[in-house]
PDB file of N, CA and C in Angstrom:
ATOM      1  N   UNK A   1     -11.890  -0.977  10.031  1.00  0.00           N
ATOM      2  CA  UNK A   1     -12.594  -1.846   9.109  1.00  0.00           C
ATOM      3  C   UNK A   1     -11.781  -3.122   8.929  1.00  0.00           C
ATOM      4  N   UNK A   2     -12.222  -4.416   9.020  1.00  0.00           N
ATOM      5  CA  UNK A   2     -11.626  -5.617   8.749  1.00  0.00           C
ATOM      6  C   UNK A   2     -11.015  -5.827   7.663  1.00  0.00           C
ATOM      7  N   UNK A   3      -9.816  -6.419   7.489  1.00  0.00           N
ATOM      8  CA  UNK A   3      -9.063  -7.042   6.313  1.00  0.00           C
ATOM      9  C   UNK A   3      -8.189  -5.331   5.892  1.00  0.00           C
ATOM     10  N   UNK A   4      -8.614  -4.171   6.690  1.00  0.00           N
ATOM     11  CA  UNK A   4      -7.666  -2.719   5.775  1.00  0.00           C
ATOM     12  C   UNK A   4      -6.277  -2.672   6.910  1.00  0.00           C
ATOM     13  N   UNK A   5      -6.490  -3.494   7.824  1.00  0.00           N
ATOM     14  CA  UNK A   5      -5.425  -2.947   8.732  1.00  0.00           C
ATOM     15  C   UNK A   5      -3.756  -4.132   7.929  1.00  0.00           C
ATOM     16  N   UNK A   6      -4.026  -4.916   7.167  1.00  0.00           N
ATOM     17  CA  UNK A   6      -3.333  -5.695   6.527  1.00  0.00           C
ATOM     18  C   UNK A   6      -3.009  -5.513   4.895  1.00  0.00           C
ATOM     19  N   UNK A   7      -2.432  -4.614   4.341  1.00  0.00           N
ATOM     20  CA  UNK A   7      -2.540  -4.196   3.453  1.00  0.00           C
ATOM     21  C   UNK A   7      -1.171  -5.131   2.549  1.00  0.00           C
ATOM     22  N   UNK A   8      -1.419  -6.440   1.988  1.00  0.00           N
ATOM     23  CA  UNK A   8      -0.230  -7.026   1.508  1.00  0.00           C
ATOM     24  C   UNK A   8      -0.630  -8.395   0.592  1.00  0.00           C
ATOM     25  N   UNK A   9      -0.580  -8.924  -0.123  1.00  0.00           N
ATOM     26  CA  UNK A   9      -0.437  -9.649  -1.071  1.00  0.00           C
ATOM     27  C   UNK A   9      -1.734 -10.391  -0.314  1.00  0.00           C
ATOM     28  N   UNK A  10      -2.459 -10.490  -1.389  1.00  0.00           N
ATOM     29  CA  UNK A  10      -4.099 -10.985  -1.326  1.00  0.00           C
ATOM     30  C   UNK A  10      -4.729 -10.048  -0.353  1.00  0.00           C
ATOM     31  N   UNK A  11      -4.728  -8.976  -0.459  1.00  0.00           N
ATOM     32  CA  UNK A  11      -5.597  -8.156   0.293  1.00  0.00           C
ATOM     33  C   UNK A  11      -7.025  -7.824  -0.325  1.00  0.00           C
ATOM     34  N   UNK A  12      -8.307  -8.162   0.224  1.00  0.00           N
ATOM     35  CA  UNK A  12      -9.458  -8.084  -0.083  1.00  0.00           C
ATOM     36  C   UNK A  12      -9.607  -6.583   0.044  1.00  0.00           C
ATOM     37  N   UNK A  13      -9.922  -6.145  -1.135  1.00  0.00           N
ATOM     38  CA  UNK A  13     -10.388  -4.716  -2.093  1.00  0.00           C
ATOM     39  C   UNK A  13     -11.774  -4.468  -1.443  1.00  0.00           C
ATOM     40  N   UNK A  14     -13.079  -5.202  -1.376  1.00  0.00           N
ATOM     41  CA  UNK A  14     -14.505  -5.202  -0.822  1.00  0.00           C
ATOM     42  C   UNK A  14     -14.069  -4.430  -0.015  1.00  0.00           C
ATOM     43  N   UNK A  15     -13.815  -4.612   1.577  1.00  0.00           N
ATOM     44  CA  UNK A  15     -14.018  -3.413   2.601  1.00  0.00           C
ATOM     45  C   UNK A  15     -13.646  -2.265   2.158  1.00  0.00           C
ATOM     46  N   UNK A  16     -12.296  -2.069   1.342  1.00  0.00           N
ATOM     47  CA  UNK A  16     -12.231  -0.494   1.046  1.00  0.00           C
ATOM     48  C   UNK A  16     -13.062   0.038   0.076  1.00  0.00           C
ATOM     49  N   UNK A  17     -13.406  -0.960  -1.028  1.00  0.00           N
ATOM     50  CA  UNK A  17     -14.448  -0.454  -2.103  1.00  0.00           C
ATOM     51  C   UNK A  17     -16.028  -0.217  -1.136  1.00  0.00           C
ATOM     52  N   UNK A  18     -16.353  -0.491  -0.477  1.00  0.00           N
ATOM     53  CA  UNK A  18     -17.274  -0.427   0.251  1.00  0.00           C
ATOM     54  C   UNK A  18     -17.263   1.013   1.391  1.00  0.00           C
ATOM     55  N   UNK A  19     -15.783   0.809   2.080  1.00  0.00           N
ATOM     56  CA  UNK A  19     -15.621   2.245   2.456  1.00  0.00           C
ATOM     57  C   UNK A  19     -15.607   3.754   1.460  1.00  0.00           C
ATOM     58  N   UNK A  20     -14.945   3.586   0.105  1.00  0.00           N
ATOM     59  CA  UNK A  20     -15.139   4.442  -0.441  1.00  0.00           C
ATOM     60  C   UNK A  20     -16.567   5.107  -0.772  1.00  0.00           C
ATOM     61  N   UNK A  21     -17.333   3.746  -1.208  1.00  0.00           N
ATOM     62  CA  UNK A  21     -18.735   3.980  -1.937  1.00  0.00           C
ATOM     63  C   UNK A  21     -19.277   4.780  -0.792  1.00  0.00           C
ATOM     64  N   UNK A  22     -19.691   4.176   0.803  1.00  0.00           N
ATOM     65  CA  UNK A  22     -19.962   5.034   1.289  1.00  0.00           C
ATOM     66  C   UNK A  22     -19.629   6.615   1.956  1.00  0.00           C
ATOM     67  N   UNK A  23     -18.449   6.565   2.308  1.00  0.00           N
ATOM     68  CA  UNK A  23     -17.701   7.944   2.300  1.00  0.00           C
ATOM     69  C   UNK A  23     -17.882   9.018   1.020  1.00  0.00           C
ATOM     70  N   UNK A  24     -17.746   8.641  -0.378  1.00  0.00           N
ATOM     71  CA  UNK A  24     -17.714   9.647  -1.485  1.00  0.00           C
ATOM     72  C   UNK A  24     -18.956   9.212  -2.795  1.00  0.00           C
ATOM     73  N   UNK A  25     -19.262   8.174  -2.355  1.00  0.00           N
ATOM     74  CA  UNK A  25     -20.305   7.831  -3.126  1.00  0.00           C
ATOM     75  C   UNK A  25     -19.807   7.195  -4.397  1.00  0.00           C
ATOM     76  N   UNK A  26     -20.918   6.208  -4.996  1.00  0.00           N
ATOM     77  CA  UNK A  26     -20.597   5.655  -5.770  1.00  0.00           C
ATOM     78  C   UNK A  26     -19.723   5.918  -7.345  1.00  0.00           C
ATOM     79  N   UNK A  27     -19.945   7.265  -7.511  1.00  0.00           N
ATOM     80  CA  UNK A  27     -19.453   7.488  -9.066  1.00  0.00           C
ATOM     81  C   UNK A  27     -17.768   8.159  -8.547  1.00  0.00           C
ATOM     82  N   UNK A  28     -17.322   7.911  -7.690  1.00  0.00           N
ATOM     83  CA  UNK A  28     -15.787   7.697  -6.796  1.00  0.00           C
ATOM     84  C   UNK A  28     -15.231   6.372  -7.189  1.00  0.00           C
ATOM     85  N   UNK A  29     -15.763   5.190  -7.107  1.00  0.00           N
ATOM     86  CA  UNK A  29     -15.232   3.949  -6.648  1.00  0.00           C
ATOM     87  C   UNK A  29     -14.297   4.142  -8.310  1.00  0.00           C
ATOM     88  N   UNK A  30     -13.337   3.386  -7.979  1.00  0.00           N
ATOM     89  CA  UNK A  30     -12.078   3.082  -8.839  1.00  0.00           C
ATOM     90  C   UNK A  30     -12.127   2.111  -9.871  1.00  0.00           C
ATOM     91  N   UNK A  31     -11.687   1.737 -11.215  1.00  0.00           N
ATOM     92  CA  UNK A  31     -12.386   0.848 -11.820  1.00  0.00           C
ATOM     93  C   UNK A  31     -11.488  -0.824 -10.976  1.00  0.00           C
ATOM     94  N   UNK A  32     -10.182  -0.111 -10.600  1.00  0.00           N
ATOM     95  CA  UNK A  32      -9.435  -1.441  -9.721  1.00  0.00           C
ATOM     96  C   UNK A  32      -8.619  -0.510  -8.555  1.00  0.00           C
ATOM     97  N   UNK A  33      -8.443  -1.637  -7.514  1.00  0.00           N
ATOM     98  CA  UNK A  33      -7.280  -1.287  -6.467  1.00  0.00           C
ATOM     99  C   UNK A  33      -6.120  -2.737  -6.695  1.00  0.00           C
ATOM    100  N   UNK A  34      -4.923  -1.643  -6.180  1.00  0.00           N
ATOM    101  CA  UNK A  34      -3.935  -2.655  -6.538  1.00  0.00           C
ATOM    102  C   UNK A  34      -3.147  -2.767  -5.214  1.00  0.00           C
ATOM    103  N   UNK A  35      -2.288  -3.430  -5.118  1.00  0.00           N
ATOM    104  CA  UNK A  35      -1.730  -3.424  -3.028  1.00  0.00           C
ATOM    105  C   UNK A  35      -0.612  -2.920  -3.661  1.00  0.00           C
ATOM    106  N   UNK A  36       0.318  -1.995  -3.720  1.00  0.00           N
ATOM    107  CA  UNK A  36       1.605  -1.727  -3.850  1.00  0.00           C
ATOM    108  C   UNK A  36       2.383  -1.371  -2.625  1.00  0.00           C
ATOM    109  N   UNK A  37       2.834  -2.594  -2.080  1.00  0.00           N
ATOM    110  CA  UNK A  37       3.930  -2.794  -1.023  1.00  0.00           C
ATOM    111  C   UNK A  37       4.947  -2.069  -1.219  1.00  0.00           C
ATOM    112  N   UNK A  38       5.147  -0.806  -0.062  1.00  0.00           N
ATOM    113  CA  UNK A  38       6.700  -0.536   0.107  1.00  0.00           C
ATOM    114  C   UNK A  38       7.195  -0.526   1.501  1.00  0.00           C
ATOM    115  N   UNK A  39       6.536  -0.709   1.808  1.00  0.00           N
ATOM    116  CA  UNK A  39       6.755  -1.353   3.296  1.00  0.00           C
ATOM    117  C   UNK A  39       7.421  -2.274   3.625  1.00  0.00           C
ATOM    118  N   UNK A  40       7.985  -2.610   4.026  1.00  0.00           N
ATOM    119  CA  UNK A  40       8.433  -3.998   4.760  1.00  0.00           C
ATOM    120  C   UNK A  40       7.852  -4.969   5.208  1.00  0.00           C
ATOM    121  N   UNK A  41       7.737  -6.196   4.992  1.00  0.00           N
ATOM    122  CA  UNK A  41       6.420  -7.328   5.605  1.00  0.00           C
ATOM    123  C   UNK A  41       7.467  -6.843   6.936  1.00  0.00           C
ATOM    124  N   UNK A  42       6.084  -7.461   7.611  1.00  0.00           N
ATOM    125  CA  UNK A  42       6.416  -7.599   9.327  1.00  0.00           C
ATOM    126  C   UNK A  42       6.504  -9.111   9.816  1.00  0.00           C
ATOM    127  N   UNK A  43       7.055  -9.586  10.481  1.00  0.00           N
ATOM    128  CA  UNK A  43       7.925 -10.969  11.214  1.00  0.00           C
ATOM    129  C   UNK A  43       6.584 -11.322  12.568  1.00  0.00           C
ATOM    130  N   UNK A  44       6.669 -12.138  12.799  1.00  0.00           N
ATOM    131  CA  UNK A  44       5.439 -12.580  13.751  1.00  0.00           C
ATOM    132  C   UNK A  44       5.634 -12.061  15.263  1.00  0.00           C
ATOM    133  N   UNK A  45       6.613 -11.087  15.610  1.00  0.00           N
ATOM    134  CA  UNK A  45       6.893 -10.188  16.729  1.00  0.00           C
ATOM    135  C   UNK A  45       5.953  -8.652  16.051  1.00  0.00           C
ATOM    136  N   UNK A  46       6.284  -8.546  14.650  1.00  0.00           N
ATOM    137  CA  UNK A  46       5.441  -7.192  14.611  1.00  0.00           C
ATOM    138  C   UNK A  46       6.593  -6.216  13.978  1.00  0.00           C
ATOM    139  N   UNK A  47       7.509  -6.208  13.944  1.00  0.00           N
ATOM    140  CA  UNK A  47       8.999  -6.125  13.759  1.00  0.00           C
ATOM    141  C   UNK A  47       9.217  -5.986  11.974  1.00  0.00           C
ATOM    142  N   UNK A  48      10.005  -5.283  11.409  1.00  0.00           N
ATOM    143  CA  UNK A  48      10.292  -5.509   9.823  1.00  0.00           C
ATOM    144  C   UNK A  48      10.976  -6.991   9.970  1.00  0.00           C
ATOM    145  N   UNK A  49      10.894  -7.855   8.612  1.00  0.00           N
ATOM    146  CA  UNK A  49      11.615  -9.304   8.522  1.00  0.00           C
ATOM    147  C   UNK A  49      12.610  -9.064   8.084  1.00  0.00           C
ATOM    148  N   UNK A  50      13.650  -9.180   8.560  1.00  0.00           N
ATOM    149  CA  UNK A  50      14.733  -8.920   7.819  1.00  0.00           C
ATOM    150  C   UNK A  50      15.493  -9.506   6.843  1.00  0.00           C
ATOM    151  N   UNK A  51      14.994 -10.670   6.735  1.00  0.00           N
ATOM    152  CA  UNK A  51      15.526 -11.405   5.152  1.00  0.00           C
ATOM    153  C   UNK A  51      14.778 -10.882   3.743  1.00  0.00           C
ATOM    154  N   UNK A  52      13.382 -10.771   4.316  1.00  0.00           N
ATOM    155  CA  UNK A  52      12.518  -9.843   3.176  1.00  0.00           C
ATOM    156  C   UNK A  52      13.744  -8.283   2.766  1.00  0.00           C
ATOM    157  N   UNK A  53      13.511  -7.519   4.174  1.00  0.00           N
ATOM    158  CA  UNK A  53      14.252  -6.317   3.767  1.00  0.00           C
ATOM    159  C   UNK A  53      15.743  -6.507   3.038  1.00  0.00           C
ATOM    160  N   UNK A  54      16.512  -7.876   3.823  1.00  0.00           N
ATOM    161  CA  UNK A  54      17.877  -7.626   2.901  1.00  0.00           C
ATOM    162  C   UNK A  54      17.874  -8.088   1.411  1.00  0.00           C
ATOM    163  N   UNK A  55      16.733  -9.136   0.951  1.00  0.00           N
ATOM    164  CA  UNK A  55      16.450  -9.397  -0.390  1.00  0.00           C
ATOM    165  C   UNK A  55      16.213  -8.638  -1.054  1.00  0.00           C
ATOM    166  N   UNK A  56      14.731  -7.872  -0.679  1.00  0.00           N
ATOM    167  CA  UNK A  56      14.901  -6.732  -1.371  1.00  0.00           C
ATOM    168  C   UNK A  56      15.695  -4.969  -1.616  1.00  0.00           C
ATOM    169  N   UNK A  57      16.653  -5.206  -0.914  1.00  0.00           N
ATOM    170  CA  UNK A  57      17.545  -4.407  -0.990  1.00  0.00           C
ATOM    171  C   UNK A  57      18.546  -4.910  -1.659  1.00  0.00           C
ATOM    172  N   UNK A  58      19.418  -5.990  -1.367  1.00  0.00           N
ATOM    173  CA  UNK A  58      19.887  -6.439  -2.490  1.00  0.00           C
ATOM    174  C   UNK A  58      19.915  -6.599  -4.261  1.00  0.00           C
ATOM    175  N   UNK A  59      18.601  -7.032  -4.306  1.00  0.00           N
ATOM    176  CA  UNK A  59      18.335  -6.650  -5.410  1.00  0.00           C
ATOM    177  C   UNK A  59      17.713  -5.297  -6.542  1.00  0.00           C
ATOM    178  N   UNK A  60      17.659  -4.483  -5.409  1.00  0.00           N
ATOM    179  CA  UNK A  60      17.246  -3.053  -5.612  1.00  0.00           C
ATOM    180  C   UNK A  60      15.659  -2.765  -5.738  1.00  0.00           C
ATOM    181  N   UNK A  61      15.187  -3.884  -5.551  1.00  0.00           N
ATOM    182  CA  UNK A  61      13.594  -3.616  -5.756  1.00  0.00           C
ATOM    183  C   UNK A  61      12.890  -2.329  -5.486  1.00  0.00           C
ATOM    184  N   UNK A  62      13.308  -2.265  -3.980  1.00  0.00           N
ATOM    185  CA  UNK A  62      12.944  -1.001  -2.820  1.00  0.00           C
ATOM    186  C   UNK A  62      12.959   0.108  -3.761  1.00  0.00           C
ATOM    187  N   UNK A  63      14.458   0.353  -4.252  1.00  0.00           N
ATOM    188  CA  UNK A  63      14.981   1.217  -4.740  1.00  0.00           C
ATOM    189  C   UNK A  63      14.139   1.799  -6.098  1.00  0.00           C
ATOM    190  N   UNK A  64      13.751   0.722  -6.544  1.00  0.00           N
ATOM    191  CA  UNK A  64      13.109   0.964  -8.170  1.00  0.00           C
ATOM    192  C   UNK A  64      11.764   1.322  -7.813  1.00  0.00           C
ATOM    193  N   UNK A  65      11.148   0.952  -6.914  1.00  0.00           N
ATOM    194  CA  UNK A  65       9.811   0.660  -6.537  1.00  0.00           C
ATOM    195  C   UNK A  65       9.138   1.854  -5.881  1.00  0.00           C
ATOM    196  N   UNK A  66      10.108   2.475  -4.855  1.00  0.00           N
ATOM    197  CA  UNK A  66      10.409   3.999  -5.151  1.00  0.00           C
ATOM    198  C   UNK A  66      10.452   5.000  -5.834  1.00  0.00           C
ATOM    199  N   UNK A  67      10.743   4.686  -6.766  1.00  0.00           N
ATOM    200  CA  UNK A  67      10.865   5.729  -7.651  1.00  0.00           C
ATOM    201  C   UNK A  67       9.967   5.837  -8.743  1.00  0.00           C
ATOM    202  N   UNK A  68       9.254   4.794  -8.653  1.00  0.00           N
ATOM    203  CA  UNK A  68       8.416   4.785  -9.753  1.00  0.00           C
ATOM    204  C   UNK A  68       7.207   5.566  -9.714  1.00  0.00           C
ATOM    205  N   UNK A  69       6.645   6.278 -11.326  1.00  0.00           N
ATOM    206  CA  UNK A  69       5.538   7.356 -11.145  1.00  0.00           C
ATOM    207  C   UNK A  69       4.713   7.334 -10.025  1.00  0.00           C
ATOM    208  N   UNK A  70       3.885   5.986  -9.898  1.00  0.00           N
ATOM    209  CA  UNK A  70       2.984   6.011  -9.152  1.00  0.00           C
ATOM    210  C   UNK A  70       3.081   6.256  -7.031  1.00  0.00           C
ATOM    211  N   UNK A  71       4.563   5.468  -7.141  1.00  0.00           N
ATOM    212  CA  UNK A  71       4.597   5.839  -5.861  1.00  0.00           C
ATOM    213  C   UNK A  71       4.938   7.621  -5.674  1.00  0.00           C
ATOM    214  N   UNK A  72       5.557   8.005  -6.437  1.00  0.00           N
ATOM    215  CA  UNK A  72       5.800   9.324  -6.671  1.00  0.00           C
ATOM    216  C   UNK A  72       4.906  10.468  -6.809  1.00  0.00           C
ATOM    217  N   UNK A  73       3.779  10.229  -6.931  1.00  0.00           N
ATOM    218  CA  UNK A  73       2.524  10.321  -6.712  1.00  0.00           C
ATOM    219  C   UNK A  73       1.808  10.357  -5.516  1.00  0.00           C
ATOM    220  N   UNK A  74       1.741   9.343  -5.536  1.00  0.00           N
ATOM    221  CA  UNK A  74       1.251   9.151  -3.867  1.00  0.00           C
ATOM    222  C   UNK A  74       1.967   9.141  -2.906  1.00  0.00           C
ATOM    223  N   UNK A  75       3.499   9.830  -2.752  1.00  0.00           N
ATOM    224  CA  UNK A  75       3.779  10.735  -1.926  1.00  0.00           C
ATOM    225  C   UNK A  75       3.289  11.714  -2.171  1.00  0.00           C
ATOM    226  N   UNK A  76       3.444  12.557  -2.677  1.00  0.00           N
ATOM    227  CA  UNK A  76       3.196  13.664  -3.089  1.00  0.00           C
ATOM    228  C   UNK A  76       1.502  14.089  -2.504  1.00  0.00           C
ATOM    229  N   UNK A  77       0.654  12.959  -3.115  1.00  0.00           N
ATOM    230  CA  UNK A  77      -0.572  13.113  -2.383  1.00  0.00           C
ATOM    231  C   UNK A  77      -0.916  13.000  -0.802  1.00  0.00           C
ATOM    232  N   UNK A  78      -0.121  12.283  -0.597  1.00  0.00           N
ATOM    233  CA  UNK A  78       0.565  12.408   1.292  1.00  0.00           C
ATOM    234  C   UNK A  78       0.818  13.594   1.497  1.00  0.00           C
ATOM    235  N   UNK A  79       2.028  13.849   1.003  1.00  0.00           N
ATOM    236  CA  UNK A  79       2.682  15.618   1.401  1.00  0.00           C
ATOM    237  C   UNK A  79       1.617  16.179   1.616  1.00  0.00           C
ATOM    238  N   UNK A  80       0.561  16.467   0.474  1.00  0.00           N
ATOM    239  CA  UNK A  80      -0.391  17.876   0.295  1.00  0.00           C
ATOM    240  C   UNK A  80      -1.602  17.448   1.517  1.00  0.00           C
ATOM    241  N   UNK A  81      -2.310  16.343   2.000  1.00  0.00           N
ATOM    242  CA  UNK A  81      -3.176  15.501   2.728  1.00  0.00           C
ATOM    243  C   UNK A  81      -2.512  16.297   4.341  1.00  0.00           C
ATOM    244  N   UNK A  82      -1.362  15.832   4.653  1.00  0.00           N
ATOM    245  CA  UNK A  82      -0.941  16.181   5.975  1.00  0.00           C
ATOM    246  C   UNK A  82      -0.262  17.440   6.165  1.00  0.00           C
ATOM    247  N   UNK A  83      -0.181  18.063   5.188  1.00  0.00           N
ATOM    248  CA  UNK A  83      -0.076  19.788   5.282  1.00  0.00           C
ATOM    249  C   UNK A  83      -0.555  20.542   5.891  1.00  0.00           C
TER     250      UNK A  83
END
């Protein structure tokens, strides 16, 4: 689906709200989607950027961003998904 393979700061919500509605039907759809990056942006080879990664390692972002409920969560909902 267009615009889902790019999941990063201004990412258009429509195609996936649109994939959901049709996959699970409408009383599914979410009241919002939010992009929560833990990924690494990628460099115009395709590659992690590495000034992104050492900034945010430096400043511990990664680290916090990690740990927080929600990503903690959605590992977790990973784990049980690919079980």
């Amino acid at each position: 689906m267009p615009g889902l393979q790019n999941f990063g700061p201004g990412v258009d919500a429509a195609p996936l709200q649109a994939l959901i509605e049709t996959e699970l039907g409408s009383e599914f759809l979410p009241d919002r989607i939010e992009c929560l990056p833990l990924l690494p942006q990628r460099n115009s080879d395709g590659g992690a950027d590495q000034e992104w990664c050492q900034f945010h390692y430096v400043t511990g972002e990664l680290y916090r961003r990690q740990r927080s409920d929600i990503y903690r969560c959605l590992s977790e909902l990973k784990r049980k998904i690919l079980a």
